[in-house]
Structures are given as structure tokens and as C-alpha cells.
C-alpha atoms as a PDB file:
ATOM      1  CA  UNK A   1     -30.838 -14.940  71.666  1.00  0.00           C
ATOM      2  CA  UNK A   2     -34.364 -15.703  70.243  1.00  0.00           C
ATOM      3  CA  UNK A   3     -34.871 -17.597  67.227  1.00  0.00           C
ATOM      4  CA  UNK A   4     -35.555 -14.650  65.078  1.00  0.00           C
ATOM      5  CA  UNK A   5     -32.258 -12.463  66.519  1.00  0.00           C
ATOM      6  CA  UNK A   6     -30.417 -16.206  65.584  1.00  0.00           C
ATOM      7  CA  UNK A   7     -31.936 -15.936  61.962  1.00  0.00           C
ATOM      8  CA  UNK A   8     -31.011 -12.268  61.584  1.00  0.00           C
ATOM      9  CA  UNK A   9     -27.486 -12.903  63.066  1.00  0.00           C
ATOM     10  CA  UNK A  10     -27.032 -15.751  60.243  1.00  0.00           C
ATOM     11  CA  UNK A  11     -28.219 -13.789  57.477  1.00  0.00           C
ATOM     12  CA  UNK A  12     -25.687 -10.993  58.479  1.00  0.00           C
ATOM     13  CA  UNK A  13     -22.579 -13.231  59.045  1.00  0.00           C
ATOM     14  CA  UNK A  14     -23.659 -15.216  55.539  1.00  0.00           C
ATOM     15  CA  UNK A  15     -23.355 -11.943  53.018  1.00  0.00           C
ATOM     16  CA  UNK A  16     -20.433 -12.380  50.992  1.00  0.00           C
ATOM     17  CA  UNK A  17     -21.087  -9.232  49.259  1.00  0.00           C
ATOM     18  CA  UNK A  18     -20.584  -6.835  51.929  1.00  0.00           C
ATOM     19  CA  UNK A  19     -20.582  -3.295  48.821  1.00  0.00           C
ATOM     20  CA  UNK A  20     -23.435  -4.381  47.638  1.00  0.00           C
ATOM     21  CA  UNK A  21     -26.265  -1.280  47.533  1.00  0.00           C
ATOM     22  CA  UNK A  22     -29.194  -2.037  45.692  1.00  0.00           C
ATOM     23  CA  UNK A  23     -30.374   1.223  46.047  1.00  0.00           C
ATOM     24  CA  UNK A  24     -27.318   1.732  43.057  1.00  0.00           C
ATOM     25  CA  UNK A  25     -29.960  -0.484  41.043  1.00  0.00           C
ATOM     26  CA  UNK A  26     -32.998   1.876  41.135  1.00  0.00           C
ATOM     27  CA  UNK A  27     -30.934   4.687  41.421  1.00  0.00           C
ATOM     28  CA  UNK A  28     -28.856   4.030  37.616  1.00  0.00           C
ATOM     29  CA  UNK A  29     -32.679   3.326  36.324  1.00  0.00           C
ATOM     30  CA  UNK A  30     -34.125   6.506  37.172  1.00  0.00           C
ATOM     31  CA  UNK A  31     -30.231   7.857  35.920  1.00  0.00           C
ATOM     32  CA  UNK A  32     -31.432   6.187  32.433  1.00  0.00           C
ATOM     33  CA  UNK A  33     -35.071   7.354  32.414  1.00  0.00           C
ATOM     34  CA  UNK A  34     -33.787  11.192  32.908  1.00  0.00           C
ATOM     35  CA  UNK A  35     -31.035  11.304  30.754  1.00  0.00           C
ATOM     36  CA  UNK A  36     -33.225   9.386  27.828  1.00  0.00           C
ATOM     37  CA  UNK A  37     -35.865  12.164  28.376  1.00  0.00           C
ATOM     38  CA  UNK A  38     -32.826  15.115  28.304  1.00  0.00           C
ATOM     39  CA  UNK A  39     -32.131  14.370  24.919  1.00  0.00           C
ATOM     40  CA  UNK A  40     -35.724  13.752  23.130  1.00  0.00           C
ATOM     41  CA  UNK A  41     -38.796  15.320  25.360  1.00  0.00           C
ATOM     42  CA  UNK A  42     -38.907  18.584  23.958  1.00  0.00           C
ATOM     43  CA  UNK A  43     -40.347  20.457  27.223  1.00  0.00           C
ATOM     44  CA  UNK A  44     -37.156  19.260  28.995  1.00  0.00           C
ATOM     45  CA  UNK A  45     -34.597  22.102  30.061  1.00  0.00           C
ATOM     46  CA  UNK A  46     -31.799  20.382  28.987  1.00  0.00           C
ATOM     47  CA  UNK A  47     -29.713  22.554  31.033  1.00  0.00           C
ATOM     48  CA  UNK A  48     -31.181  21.958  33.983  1.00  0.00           C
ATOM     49  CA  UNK A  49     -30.948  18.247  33.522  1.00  0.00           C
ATOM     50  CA  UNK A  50     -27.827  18.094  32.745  1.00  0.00           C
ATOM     51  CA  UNK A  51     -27.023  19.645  36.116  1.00  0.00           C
ATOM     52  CA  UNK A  52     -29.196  17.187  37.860  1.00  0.00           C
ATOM     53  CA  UNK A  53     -27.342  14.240  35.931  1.00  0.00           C
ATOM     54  CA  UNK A  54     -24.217  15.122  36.441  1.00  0.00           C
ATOM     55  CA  UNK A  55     -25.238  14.934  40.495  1.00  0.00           C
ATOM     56  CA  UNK A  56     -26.830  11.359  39.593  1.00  0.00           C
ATOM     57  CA  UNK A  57     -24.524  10.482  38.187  1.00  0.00           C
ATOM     58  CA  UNK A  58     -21.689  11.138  40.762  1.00  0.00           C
ATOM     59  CA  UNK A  59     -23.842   9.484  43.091  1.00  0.00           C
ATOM     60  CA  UNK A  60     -23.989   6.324  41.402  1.00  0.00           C
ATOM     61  CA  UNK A  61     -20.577   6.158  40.260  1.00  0.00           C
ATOM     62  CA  UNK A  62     -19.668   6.622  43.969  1.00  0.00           C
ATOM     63  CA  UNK A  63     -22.157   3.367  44.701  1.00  0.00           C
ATOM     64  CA  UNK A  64     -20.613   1.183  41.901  1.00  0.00           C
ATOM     65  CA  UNK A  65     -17.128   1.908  42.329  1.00  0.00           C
ATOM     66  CA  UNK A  66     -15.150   0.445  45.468  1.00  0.00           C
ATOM     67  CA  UNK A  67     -11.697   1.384  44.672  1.00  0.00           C
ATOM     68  CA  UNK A  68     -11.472   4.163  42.099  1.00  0.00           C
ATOM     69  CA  UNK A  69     -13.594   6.993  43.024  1.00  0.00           C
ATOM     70  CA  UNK A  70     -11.405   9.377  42.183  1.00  0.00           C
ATOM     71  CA  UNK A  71     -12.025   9.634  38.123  1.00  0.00           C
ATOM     72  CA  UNK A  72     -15.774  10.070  38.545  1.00  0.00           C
ATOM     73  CA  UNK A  73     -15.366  13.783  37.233  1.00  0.00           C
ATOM     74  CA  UNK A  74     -13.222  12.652  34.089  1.00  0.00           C
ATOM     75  CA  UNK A  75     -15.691   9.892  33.099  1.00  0.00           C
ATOM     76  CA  UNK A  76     -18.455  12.078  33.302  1.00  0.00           C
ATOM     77  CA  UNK A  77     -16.562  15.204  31.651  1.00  0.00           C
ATOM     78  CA  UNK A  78     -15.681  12.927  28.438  1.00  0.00           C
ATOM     79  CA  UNK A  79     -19.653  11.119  28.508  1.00  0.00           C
ATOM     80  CA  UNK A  80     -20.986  14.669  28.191  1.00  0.00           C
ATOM     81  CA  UNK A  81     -19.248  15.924  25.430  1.00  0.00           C
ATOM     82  CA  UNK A  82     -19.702  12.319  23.646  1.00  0.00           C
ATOM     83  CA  UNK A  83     -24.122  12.925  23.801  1.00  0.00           C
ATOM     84  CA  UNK A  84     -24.374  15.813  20.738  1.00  0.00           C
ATOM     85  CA  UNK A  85     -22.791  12.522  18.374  1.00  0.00           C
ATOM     86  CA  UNK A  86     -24.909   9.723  20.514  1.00  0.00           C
ATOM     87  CA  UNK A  87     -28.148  11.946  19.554  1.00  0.00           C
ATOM     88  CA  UNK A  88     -26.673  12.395  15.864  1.00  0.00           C
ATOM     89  CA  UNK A  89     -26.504   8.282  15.860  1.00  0.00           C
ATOM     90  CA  UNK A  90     -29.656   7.782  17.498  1.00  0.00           C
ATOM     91  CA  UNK A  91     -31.801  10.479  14.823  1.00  0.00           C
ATOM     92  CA  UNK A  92     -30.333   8.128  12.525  1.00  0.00           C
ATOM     93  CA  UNK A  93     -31.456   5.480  13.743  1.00  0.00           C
ATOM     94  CA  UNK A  94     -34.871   6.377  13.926  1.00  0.00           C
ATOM     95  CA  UNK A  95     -34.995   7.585  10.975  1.00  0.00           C
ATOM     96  CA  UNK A  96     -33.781   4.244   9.259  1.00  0.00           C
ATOM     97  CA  UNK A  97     -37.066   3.091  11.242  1.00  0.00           C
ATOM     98  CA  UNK A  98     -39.325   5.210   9.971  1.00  0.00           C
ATOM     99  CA  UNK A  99     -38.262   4.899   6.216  1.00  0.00           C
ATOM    100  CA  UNK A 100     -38.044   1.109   6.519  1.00  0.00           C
ATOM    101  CA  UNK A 101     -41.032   0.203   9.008  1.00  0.00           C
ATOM    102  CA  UNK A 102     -44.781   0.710   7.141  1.00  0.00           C
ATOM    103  CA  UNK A 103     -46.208   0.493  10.201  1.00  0.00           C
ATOM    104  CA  UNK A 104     -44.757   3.552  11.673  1.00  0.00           C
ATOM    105  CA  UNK A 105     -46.053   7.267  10.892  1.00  0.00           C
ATOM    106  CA  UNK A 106     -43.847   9.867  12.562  1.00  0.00           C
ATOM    107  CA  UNK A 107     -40.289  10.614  13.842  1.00  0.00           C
ATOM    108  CA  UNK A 108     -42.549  11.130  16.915  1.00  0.00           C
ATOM    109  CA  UNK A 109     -44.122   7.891  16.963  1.00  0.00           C
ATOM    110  CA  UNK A 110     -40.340   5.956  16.852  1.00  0.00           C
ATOM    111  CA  UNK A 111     -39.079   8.100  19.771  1.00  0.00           C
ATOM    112  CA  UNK A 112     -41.915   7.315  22.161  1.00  0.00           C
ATOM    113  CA  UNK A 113     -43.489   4.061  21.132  1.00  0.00           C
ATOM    114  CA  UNK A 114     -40.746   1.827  19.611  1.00  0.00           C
ATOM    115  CA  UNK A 115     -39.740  -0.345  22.535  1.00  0.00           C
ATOM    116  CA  UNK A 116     -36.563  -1.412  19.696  1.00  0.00           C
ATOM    117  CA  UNK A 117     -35.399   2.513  19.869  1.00  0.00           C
ATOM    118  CA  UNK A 118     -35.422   2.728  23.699  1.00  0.00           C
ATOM    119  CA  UNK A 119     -33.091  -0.308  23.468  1.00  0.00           C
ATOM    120  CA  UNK A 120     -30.609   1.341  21.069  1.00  0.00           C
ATOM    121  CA  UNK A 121     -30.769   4.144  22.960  1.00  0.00           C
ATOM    122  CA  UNK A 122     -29.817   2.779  26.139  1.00  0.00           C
ATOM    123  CA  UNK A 123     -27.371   0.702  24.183  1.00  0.00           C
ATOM    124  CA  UNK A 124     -25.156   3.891  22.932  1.00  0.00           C
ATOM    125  CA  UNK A 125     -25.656   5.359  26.250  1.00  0.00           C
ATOM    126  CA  UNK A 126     -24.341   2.193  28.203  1.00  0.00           C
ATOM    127  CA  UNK A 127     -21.582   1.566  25.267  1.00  0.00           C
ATOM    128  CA  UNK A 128     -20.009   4.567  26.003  1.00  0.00           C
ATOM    129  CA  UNK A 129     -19.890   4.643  29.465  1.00  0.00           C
ATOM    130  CA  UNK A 130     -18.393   0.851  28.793  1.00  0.00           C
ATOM    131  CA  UNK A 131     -15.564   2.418  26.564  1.00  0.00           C
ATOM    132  CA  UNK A 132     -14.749   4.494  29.434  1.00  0.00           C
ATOM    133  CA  UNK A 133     -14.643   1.227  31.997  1.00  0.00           C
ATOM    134  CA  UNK A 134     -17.141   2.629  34.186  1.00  0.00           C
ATOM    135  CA  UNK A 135     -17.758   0.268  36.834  1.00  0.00           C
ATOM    136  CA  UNK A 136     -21.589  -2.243  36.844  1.00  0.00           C
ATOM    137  CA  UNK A 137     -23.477   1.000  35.735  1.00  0.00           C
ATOM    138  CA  UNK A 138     -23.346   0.277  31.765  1.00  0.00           C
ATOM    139  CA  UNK A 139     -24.790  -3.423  32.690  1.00  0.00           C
ATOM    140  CA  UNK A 140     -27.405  -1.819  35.050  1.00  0.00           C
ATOM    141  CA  UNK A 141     -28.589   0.162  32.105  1.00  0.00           C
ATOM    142  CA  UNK A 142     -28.574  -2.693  29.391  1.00  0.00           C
ATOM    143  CA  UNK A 143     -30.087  -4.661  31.792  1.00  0.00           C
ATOM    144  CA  UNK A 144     -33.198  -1.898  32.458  1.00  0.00           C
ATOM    145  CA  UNK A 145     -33.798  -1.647  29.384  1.00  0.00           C
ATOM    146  CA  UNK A 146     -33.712  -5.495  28.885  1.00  0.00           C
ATOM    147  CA  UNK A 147     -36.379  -5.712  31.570  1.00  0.00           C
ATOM    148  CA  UNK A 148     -38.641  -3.091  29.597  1.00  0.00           C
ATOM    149  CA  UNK A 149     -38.445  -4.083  25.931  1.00  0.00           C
ATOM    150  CA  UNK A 150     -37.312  -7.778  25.847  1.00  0.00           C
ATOM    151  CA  UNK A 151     -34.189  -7.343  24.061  1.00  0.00           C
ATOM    152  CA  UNK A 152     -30.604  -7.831  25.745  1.00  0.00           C
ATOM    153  CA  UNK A 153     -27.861  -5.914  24.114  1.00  0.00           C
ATOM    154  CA  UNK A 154     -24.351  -6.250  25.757  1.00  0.00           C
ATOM    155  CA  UNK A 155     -22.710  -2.866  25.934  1.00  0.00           C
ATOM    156  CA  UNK A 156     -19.910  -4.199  24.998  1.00  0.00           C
ATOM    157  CA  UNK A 157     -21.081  -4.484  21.522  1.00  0.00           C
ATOM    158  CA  UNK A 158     -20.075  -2.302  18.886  1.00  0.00           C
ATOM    159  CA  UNK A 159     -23.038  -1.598  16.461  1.00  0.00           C
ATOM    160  CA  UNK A 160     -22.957   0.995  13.721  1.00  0.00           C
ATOM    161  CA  UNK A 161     -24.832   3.692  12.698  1.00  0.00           C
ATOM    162  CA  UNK A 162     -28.567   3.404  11.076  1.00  0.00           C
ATOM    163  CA  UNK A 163     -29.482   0.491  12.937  1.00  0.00           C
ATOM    164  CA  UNK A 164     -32.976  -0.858  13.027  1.00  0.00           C
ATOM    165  CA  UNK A 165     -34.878  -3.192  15.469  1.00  0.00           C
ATOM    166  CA  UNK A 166     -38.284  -4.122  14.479  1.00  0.00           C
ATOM    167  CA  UNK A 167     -40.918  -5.250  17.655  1.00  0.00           C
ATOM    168  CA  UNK A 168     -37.543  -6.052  19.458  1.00  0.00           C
ATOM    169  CA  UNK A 169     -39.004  -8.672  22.022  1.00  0.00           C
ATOM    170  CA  UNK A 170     -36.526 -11.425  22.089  1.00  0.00           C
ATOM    171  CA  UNK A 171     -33.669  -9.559  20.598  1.00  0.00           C
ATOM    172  CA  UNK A 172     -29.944 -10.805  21.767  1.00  0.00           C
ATOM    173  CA  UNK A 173     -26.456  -9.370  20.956  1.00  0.00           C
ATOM    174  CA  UNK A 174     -23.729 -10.519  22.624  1.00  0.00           C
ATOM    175  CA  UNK A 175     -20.761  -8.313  24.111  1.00  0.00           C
ATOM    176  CA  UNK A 176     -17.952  -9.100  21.264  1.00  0.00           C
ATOM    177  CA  UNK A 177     -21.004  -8.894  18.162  1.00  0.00           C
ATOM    178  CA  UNK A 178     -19.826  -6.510  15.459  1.00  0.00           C
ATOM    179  CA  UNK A 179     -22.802  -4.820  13.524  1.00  0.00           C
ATOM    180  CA  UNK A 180     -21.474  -2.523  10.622  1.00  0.00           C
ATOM    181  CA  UNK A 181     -24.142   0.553   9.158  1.00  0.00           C
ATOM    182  CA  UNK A 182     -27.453   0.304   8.255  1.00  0.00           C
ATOM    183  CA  UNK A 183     -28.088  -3.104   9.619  1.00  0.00           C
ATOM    184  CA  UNK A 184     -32.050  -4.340  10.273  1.00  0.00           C
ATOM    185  CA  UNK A 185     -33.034  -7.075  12.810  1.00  0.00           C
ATOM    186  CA  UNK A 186     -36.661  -8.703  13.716  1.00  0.00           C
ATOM    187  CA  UNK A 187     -37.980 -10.211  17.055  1.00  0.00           C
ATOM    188  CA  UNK A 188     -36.198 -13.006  18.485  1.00  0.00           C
ATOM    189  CA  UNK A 189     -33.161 -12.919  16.785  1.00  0.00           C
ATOM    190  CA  UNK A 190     -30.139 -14.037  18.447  1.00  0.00           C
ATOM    191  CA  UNK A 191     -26.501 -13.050  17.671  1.00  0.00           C
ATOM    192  CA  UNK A 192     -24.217 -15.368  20.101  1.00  0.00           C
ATOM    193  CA  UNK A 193     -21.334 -17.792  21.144  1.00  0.00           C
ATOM    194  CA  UNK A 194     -21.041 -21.550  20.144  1.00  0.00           C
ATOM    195  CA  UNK A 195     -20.061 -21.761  23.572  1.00  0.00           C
ATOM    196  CA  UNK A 196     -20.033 -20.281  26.683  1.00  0.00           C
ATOM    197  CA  UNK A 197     -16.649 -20.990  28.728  1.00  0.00           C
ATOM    198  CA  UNK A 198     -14.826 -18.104  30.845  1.00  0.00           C
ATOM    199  CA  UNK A 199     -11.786 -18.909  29.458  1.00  0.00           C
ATOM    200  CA  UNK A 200     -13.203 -17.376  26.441  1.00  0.00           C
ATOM    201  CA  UNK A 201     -13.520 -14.169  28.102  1.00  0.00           C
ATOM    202  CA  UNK A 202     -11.257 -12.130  26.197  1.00  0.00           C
ATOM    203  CA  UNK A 203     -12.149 -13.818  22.416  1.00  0.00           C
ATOM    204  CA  UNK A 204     -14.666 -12.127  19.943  1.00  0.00           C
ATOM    205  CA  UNK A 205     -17.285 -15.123  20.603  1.00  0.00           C
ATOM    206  CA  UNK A 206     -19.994 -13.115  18.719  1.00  0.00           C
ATOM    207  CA  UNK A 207     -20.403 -12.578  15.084  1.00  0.00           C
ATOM    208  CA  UNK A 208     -20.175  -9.983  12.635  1.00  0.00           C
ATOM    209  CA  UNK A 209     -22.579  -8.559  10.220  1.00  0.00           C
ATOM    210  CA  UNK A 210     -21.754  -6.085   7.907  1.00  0.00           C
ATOM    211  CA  UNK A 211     -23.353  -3.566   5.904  1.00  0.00           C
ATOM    212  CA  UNK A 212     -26.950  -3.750   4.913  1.00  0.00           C
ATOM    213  CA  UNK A 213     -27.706  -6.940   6.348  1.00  0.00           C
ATOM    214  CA  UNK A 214     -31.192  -8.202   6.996  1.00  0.00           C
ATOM    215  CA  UNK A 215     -32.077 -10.808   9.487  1.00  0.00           C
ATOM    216  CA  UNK A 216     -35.463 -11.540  10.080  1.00  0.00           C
ATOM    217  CA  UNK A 217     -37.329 -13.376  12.850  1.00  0.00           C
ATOM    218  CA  UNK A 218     -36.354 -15.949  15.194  1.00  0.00           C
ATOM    219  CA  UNK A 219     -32.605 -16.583  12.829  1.00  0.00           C
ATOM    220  CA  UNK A 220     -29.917 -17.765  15.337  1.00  0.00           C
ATOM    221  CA  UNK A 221     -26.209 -16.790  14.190  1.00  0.00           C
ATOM    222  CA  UNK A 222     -23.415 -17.812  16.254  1.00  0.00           C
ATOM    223  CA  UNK A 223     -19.485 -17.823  16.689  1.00  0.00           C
ATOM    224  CA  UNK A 224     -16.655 -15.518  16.823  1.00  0.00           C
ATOM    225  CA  UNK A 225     -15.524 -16.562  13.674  1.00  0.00           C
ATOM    226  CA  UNK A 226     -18.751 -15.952  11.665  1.00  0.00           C
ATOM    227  CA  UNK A 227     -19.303 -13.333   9.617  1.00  0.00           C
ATOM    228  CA  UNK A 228     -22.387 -12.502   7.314  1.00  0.00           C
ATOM    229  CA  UNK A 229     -21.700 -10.545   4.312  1.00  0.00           C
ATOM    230  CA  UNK A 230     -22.830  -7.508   3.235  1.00  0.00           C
ATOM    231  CA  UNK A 231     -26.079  -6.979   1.251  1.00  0.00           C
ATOM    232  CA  UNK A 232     -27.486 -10.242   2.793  1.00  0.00           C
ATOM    233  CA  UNK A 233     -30.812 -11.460   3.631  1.00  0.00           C
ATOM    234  CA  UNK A 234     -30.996 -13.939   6.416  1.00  0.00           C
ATOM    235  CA  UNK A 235     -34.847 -15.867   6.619  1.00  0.00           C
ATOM    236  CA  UNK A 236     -36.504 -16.571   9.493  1.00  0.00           C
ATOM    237  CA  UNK A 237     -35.977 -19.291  11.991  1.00  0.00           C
ATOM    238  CA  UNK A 238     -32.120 -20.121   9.886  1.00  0.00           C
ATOM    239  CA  UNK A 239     -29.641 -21.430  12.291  1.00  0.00           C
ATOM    240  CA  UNK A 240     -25.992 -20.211  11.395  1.00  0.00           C
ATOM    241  CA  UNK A 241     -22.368 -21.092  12.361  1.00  0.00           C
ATOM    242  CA  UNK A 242     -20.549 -20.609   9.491  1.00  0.00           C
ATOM    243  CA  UNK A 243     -19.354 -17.125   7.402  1.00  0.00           C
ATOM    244  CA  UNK A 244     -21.999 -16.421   4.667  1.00  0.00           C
ATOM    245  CA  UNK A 245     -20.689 -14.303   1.388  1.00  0.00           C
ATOM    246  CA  UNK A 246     -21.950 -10.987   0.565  1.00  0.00           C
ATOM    247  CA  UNK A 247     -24.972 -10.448  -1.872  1.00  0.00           C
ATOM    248  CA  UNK A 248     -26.563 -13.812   0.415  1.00  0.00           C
ATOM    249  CA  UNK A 249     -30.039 -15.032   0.575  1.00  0.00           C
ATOM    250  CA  UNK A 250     -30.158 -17.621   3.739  1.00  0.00           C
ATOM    251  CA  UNK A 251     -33.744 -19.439   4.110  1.00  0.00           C
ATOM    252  CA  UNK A 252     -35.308 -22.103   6.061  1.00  0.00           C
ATOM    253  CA  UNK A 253     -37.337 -24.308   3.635  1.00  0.00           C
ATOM    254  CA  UNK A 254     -40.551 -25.783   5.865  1.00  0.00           C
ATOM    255  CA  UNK A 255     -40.870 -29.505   4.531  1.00  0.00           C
ATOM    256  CA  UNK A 256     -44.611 -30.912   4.455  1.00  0.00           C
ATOM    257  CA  UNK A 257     -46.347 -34.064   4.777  1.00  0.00           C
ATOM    258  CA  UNK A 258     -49.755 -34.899   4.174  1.00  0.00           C
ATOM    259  CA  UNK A 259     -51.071 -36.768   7.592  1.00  0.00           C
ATOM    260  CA  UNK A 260     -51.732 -40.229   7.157  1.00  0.00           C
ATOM    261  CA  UNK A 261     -55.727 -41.836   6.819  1.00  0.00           C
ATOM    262  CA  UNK A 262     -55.913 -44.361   9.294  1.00  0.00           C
END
């Protein structure tokens, strides 16, 4: 055996993952890409794509699921007739960002150039197909759109309707967060755990925020437990890990010193 052939051989007889496909990987991202275009590129015959995601989508379910490939047809059956209210959420939601954001000019604009839409897009669509415990593909899609706008939301997380994230980059909601309607986040804002421990597995460890909550840049809330009230508005850079009461106004007060002449 030469040295490479004894390389090879190890590599082989190391893998511990002997289902894993990455082609499953690039395969659920061009999965995302089509079915985000199916609902808002306007030259798009949704009826052919549908067709064509439907065979995507077995294929990938087939790639992702080792045991269970038998309810493929059901999970996709229940998915489809679940997008007509996903697009009624997400025209919401872009329409809370255009009314809120100065900055932006059209319904058109949102939809193609707001890297915080694309995330809540692929959010509802991942959260859905999480509801119906399909197998690594709703994490493939968070995770997709993670890598193309910065922001990392868990599709485990339930997040209401009119929801609104502003330049996105930096964005984290954990997979037991709880975001009620009309909610509006900023870069680099991080909804959590205090702690990360797999025997908290099946505990909310994420907050809640309820109805027309702000949080603005770079705020860190954490903990199961906390919950920030309705009509609130939490300041940048705030670190939180207690409940806050409704009607709030959280700030981070800068303190400055004059240097000292030497």
C-alpha cells in the first residue's frame, strides 16, 4: 500500500458520519433561493415552481432523513398550503419596514435589498418546516441565510407578525425567544440564554418581548425567565437579565472624564 492509498484508507475508516451528503447542503440553499423567488419575483411562474419545488424538495428530504422517508409527501402537502399565510406575514412585515425605516422608498426596495427581510423570510419558511419536525433542512436554511445577511435566527423561534429588522448584521434570536406583533430590532442585538448547558435543552432559555417593543443597537437581553414589556424602548448597548414592565425606557448612560494634564 503506498503512503497516499494508507492516507486515503485512514480517512475512510475515521468517518463517523457515514449519512452525511453535503451535496444536501447546496442542494436546501438553492431549495431556499427558488422558493424565496416563487413567492416575490413577479416574472416567476409560480406554477411551474411549485412543481420544481416540490421535486427539490423530495430530494432533499430524502438526503436529510435516515429513518423516516416515508412522510416526505405529508410534510410537503401541509408546507404548501401553509405559504398563501407565510406571504400574508411576510407583506406585513415589509410593510412595517417601509412605514418605520426613512431610509427606505418602496415595497420594492424592502423585498430585494433589505438583507433583515431575506432573514425573516427564511425564518417563516424554516419555522414551519420546524413545526412539522422536518429533519436538518430548517437549520440548513437559517443557517444560509445566516451566512448571507449576518443575522442567526433559530427556527425554533416563534416571532409574530409585523416584525422589523433594521441593517440586521449581527442579529441573534435564540430557538425558545418569544417575539409578540409589531416588534422592531437594530444591528447586533442579541436575544439569548444565561447559559448554555444541554441539560437545558428542553427549557425556554430565551426571552420574551411583547408587543411594540423597540430594541436598538448592540442591547443584549438574556434568560428564559425574562420578559420585556410591552410598549418598551430598550437603548443601545443595555445589558438585560431581568423582566422589564411595560410602558419601559431602558438606557445605557456613557459616563465621562476629562483626561488628565500631565
Amino acid at each position: 500500500m503506498t503512503a497516499k492509498e494508507s492516507i486515503i484508507h485512514k480517512i475512510i475508516s475515521s468517518e463517523n458520519r457515514p449519512h452525511l451528503n453535503f451535496s444536501l447542503k447546496h442542494k436546501t440553499e438553492k431549495f431556499t433561493d427558488n422558493l424565496f423567488q416563487t413567492l416575490f419575483d413577479a416574472e416567476t411562474c409560480v406554477a411551474e415552481n411549485i412543481e420544481q419545488l416540490e421535486i427539490d424538495f423530495d430530494e432533499i428530504y430524502k438526503l436529510a432523513c435516515i429513518v423516516d422517508k416515508e412522510s416526505c409527501s405529508t410534510i410537503w402537502k401541509t408546507f404548501l398550503s401553509k405559504l398563501p399565510e407565510i406571504l400574508e406575514n411576510l407583506n406585513l412585515d415589509a410593510l412595517e419596514l417601509v412605514n418605520n425605516d426613512p431610509a427606505s422608498n418602496t415595497i420594492e426596495e424592502v423585498y430585494m435589498a433589505y438583507p433583515g427581510f431575506y432573514a425573516i423570510a427564511i425564518y417563516r419558511f424554516s419555522h414551519e418546516l420546524h413545526l412539522l419536525k422536518t429533519p436538518l433542512i430548517p437549520r440548513l436554511m437559517s443557517e444560509y441565510a445566516h451566512s448571507k445577511t449576518g443575522t442567526d435566527i433559530h427556527p425554533g423561534a416563534t416571532i409574530g407578525n409585523s416584525f422589523f429588522i433594521d441593517h440586521a448584521t449581527g442579529t441573534v434570536i435564540g430557538e425558545t425567544c418569544i417575539i409578540k406583533d409589531h416588534v422592531k430590532i437594530y444591528q447586533g442585538v442579541t436575544l439569548g440564554a444565561l447559559q448554555v448547558s444541554k441539560e437545558l435543552k428542553n427549557v425556554k432559555r430565551h426571552p420574551t418581548v411583547e408587543e411594540n417593543v423597540t430594541i436598538y443597537a448592540n442591547a443584549t437581553i438574556l434568560g428564559g425567565k425574562t420578559v420585556i414589556g410591552k410598549n418598551s424602548i430598550i437603548g443601545g448597548n443595555v445589558w438585560i437579565t431581568e423582566s422589564i414592565p411595560e410602558n419601559s425606557l431602558v438606557y445605557h448612560k456613557a459616563e465621562i472624564r476629562l483626561k488628565q494634564k500631565k
